[in-house]
N, C-alpha and C. Protein backbone atom coordinates (compact mmCIF):
# COMPACT_ATOMS: atom_id res chain seq x y z
N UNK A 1 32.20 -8.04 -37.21
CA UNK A 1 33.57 -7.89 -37.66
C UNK A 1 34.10 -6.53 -37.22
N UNK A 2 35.02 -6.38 -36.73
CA UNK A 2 36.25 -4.89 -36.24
C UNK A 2 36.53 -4.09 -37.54
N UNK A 3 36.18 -3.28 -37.20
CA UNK A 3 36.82 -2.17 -38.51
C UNK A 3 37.80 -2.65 -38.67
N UNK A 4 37.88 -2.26 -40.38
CA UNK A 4 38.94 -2.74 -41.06
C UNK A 4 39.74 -1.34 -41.16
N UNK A 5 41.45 -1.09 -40.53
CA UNK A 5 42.12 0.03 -41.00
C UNK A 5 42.97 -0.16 -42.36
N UNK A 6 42.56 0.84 -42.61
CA UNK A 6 43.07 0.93 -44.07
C UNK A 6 43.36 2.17 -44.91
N UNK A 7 44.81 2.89 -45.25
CA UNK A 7 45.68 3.26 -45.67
C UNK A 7 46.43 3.61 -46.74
N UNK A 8 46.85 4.39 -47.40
CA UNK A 8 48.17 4.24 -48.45
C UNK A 8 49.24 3.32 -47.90
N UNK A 9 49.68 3.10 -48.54
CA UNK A 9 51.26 2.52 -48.20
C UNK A 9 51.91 3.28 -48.38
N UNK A 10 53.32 3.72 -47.54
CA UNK A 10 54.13 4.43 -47.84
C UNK A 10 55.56 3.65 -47.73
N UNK A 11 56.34 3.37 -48.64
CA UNK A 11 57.61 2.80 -48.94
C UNK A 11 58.24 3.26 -47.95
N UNK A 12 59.04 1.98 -47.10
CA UNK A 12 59.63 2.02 -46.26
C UNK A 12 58.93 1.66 -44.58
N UNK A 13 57.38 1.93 -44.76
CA UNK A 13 56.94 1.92 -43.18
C UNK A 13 56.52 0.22 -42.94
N UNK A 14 56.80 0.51 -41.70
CA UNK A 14 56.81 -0.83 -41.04
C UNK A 14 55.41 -1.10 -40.21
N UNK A 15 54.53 -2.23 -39.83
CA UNK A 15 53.47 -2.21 -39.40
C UNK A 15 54.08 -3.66 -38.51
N UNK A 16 53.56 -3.24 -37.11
CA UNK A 16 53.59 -4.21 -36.05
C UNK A 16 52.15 -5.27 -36.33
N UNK A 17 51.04 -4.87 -36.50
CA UNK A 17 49.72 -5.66 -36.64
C UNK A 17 50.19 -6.75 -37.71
N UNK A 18 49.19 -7.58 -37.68
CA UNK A 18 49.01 -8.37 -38.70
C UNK A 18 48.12 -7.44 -39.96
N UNK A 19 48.84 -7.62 -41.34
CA UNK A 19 48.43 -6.36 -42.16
C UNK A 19 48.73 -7.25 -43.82
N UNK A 20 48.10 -6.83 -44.49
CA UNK A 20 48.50 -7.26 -46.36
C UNK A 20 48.24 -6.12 -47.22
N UNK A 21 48.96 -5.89 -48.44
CA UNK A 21 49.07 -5.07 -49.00
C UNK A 21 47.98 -5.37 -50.29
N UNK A 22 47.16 -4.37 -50.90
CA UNK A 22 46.50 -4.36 -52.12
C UNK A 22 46.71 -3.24 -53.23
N UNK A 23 47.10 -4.19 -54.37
CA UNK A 23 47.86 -2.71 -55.31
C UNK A 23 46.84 -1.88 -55.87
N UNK A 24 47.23 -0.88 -55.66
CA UNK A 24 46.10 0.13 -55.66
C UNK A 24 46.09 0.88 -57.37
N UNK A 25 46.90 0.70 -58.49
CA UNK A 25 47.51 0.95 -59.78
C UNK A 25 47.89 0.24 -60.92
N UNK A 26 46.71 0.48 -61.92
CA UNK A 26 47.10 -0.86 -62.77
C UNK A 26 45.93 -1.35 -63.13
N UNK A 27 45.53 -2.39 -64.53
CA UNK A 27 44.76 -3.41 -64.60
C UNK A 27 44.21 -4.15 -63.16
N UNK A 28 45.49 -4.50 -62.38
CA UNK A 28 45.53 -5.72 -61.49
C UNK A 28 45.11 -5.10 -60.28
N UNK A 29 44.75 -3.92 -60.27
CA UNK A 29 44.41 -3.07 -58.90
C UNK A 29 43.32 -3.76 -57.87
N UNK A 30 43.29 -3.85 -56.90
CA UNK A 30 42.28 -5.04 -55.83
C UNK A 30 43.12 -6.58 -55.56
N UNK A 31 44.40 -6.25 -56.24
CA UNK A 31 45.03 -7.44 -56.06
C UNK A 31 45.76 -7.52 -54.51
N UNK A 32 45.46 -8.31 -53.75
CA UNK A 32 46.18 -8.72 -52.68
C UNK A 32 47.30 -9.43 -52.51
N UNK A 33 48.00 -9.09 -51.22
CA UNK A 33 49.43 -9.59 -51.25
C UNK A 33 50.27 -9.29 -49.98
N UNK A 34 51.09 -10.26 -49.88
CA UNK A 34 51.52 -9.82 -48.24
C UNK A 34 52.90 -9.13 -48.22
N UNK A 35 53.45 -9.14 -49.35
CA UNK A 35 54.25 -8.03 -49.33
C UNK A 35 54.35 -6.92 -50.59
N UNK A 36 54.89 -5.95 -50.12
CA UNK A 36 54.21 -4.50 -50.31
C UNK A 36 54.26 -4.01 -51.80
N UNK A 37 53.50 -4.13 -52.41
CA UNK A 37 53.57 -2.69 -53.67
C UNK A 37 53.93 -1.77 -53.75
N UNK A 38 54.58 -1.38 -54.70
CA UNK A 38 54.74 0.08 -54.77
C UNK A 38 53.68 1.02 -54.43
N UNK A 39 52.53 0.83 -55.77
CA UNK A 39 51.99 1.69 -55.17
C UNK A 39 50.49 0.79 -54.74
N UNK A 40 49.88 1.29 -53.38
CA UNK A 40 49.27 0.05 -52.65
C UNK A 40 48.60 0.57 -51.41
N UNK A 41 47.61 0.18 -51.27
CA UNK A 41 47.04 0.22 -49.47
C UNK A 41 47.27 -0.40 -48.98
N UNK A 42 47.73 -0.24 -47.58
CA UNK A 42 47.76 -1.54 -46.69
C UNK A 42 46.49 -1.75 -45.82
N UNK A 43 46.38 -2.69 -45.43
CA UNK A 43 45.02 -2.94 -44.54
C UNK A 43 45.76 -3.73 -43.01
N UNK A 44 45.53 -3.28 -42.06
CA UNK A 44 45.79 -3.73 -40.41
C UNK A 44 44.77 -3.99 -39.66
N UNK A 45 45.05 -5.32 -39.30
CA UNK A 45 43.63 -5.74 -38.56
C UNK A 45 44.66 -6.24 -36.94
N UNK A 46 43.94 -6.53 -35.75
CA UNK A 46 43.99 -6.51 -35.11
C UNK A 46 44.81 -7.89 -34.31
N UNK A 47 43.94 -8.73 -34.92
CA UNK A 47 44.50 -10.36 -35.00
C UNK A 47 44.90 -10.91 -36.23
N UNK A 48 45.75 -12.44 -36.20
CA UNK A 48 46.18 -12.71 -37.45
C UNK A 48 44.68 -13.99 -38.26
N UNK A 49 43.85 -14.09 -37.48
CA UNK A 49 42.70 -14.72 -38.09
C UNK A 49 41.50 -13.98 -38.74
N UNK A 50 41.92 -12.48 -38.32
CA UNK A 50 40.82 -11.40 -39.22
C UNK A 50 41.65 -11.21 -40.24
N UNK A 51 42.78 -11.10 -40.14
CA UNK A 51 43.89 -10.87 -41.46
C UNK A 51 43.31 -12.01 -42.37
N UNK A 52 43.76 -13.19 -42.14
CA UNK A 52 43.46 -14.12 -43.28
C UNK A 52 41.91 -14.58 -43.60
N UNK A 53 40.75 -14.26 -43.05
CA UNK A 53 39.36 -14.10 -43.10
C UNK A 53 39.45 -12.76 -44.33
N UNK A 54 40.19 -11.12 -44.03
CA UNK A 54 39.93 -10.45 -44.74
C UNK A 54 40.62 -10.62 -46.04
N UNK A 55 41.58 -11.27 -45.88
CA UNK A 55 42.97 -11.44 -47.65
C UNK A 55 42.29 -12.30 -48.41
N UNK A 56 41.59 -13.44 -48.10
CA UNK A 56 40.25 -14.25 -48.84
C UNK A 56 39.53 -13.36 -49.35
N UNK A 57 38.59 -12.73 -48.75
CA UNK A 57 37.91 -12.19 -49.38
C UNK A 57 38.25 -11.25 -50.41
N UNK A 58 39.16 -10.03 -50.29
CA UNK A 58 40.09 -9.73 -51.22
C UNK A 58 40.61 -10.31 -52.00
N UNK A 59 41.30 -11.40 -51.77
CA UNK A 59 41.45 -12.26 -53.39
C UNK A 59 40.70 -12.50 -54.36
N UNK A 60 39.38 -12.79 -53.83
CA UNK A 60 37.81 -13.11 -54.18
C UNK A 60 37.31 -12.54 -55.08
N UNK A 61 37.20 -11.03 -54.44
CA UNK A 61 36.82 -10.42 -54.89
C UNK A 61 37.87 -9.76 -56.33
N UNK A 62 39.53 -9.99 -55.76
CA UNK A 62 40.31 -9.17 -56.97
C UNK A 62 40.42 -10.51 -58.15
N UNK A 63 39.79 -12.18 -57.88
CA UNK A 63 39.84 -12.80 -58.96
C UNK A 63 38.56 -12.93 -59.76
N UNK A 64 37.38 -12.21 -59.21
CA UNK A 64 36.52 -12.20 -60.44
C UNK A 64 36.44 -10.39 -60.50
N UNK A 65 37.59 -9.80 -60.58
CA UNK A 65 37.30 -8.45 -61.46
C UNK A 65 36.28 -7.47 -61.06
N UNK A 66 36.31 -7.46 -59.75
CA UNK A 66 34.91 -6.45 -58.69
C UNK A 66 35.05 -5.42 -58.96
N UNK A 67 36.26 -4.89 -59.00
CA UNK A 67 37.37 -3.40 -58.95
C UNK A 67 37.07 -2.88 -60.15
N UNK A 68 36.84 -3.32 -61.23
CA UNK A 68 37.18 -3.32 -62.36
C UNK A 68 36.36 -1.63 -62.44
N UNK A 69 35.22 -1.84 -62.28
CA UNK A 69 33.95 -0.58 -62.70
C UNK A 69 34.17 0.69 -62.10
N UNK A 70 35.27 0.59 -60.84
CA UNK A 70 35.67 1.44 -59.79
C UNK A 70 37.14 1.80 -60.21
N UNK A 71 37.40 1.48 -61.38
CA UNK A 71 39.00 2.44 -61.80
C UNK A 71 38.77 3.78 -62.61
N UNK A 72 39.69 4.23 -62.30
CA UNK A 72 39.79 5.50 -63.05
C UNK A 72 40.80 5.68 -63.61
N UNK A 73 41.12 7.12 -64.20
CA UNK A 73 42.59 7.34 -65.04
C UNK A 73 42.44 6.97 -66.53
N UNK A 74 42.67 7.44 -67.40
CA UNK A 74 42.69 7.07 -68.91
C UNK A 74 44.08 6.62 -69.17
N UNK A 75 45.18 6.53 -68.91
CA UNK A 75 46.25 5.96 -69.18
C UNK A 75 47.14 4.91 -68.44
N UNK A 76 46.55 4.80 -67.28
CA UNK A 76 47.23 4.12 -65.97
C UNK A 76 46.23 3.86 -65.40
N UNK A 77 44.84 3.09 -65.24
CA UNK A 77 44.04 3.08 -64.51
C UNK A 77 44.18 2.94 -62.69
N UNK A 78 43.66 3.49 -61.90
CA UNK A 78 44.01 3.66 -60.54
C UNK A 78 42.38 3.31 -59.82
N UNK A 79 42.55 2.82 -58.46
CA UNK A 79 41.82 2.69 -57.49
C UNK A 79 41.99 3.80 -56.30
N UNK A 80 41.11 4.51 -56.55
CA UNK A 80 41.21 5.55 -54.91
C UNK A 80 40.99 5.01 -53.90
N UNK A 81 41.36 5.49 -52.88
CA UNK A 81 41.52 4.88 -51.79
C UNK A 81 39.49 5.46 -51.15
N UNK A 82 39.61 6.62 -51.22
CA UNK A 82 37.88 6.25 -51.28
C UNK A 82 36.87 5.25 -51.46
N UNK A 83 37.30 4.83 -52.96
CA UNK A 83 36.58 4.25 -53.54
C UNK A 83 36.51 2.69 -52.81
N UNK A 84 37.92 2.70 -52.59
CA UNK A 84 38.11 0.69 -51.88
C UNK A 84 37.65 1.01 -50.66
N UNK A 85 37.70 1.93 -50.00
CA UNK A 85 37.25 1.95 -48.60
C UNK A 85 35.59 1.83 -48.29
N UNK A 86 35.02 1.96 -49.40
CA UNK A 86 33.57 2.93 -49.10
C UNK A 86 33.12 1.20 -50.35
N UNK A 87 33.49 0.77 -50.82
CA UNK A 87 33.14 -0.64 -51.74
C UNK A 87 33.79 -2.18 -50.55
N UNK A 88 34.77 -1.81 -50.13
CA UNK A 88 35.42 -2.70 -49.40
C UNK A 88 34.84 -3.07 -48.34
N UNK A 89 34.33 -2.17 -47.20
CA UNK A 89 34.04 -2.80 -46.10
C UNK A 89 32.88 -3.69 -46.20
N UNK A 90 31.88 -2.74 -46.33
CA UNK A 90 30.07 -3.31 -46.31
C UNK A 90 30.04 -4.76 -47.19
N UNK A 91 31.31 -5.02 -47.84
CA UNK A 91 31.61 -6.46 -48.70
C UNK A 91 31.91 -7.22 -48.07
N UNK A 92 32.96 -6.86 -47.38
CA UNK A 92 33.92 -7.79 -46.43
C UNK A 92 32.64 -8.27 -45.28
N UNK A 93 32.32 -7.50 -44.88
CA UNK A 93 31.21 -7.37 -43.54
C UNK A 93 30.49 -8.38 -43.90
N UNK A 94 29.64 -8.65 -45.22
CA UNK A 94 27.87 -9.12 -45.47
C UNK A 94 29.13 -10.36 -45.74
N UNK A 95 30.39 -10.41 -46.43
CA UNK A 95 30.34 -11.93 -46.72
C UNK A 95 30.85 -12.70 -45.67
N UNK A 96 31.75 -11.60 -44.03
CA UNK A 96 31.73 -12.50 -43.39
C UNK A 96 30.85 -13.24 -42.16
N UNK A 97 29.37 -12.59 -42.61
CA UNK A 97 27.79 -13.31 -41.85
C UNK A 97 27.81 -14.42 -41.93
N UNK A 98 28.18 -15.04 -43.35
CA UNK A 98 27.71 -16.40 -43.40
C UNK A 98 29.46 -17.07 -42.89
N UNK A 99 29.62 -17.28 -41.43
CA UNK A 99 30.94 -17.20 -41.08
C UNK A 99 31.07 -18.66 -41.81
N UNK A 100 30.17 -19.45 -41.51
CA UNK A 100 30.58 -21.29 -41.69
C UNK A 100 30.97 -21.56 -42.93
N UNK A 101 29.94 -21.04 -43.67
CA UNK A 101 30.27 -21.33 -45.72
C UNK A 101 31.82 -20.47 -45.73
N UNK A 102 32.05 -19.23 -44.90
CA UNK A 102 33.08 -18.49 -45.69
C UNK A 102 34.70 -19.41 -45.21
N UNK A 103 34.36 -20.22 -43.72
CA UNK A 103 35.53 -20.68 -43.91
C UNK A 103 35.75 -22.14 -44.84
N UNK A 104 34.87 -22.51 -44.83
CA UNK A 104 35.09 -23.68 -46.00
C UNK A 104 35.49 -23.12 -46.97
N UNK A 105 34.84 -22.34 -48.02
CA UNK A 105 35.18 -21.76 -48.64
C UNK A 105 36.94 -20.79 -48.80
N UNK A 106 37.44 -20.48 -47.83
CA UNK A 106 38.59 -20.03 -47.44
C UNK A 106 39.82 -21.54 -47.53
N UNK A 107 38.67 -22.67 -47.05
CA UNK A 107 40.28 -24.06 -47.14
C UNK A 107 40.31 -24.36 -48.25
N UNK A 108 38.77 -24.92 -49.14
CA UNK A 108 38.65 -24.64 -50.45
C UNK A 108 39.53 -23.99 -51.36
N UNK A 109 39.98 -22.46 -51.17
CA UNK A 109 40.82 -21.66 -51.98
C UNK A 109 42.32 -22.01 -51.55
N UNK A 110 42.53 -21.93 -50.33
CA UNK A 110 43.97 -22.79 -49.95
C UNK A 110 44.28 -24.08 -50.31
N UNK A 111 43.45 -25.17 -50.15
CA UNK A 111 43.43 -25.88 -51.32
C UNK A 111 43.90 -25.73 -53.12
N UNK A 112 43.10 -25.11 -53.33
CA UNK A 112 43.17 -24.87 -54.64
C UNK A 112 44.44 -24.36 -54.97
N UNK A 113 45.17 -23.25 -54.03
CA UNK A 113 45.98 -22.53 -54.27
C UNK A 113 47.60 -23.78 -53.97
N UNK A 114 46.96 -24.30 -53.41
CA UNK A 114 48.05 -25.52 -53.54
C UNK A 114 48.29 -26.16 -54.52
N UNK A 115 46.98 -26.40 -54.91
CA UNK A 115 47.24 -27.75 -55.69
C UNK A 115 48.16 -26.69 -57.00
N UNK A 116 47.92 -25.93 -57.51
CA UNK A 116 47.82 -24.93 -58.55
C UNK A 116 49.64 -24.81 -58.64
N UNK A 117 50.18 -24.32 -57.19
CA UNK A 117 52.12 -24.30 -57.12
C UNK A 117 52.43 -26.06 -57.22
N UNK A 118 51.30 -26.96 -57.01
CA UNK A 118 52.21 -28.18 -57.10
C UNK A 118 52.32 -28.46 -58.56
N UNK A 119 51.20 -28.36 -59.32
CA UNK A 119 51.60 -28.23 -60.31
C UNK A 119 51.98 -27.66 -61.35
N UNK A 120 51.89 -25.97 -61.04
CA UNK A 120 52.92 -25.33 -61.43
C UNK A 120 54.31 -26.06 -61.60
N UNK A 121 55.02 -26.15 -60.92
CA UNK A 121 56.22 -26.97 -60.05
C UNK A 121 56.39 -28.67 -61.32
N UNK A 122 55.86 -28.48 -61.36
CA UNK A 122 55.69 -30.31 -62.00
C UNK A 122 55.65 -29.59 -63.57
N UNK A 123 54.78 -29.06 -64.00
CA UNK A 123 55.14 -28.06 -65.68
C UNK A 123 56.57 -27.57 -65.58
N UNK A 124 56.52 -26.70 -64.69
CA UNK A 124 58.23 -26.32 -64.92
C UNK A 124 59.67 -27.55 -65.15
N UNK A 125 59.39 -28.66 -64.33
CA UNK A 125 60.23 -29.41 -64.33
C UNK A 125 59.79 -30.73 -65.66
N UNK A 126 58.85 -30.50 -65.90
CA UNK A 126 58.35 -31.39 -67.41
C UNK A 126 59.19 -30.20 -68.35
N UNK A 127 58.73 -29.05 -68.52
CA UNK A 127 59.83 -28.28 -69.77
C UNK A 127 61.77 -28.05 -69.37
N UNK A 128 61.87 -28.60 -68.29
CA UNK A 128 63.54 -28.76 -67.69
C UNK A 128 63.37 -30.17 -68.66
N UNK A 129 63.21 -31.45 -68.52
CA UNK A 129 63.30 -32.41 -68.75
C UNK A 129 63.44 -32.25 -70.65
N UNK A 130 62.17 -32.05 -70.96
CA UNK A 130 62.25 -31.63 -72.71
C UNK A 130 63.02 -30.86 -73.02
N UNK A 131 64.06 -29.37 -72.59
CA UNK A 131 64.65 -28.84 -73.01
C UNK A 131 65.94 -29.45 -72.93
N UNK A 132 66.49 -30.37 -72.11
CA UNK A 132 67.48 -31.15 -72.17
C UNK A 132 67.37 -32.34 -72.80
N UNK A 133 66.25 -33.00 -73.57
CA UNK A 133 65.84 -33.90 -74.35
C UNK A 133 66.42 -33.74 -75.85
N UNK A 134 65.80 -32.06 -76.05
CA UNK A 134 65.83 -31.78 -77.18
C UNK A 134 67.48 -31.14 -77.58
N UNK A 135 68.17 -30.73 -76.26
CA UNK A 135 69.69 -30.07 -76.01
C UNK A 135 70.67 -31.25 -76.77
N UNK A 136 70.34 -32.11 -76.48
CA UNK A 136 70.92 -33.85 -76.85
C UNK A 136 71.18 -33.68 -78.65
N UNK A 137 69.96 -33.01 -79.54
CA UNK A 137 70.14 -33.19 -80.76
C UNK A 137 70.72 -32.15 -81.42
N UNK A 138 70.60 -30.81 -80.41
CA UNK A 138 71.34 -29.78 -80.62
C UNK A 138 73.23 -30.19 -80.72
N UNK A 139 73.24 -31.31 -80.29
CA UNK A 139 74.73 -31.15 -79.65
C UNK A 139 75.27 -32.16 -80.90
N UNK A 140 74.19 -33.15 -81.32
CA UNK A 140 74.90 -33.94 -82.13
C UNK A 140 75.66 -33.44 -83.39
């Protein structure tokens, strides 16, 4: 795998590479995302198939709580950019050896992440339906 570059974000800059942002401030810190945080690292990779190989794994890792032991701050907990750099790579690296499991695993989560907005999408429009059900007795 190509070194991974990786950064502060600074509000306002623009990146030609294929690149995703991870909020670097907060509970939710290790969280990935393709557009920018306030406050946040960006990561630039070279091609757009190391990009989405590396934003998997970052999700991965920011949905079972990896980050968690690596915050600091007593009032605002924060991720240094040290800290994700020097925890981040040698992760990214060993999980993308097993290349075959990681892309199944990668349609797997796109999958999932589908199914999850479709029915998101279908709850929202079940409580549209009941709130105009119930609007009916309001009115009588």
């Amino acid at each position: 795998m190509d070194t991974i570059f990786i950064k502060t974000h600074q509000p306002g800059a623009k990146y030609d590479k294929p690149h995703f942002f991870v909020l670097s401030k907060g509970l939710n810190s290790g969280k990935p995302q393709n557009e920018p945080f306030t406050n946040s690292f960006v990561l630039v990779f070279q091609t757009e198939e190391q990009k989405e190989n590396v934003y998997w794994i970052a999700m991965s890792l920011w949905k079972t709580n990896f980050w968690h032991p690596f915050l600091k701050g007593s009032v605002i907990p924060f991720l240094s950019l040290y800290e994700f750099k020097k925890e981040f790579n040698p992760k990214a690296t060993r999980l993308m050896r097993e290349h075959e499991l990681h892309h199944k695993n990668i349609q797997a989560l796109k999958l999932l992440q589908e199914q999850e907005a479709h029915h998101a999408k279908n709850i929202h429009l079940i409580n549209e339906i009941r709130n105009a059900i119930l609007l009916r007795y309001r009115n009588k």
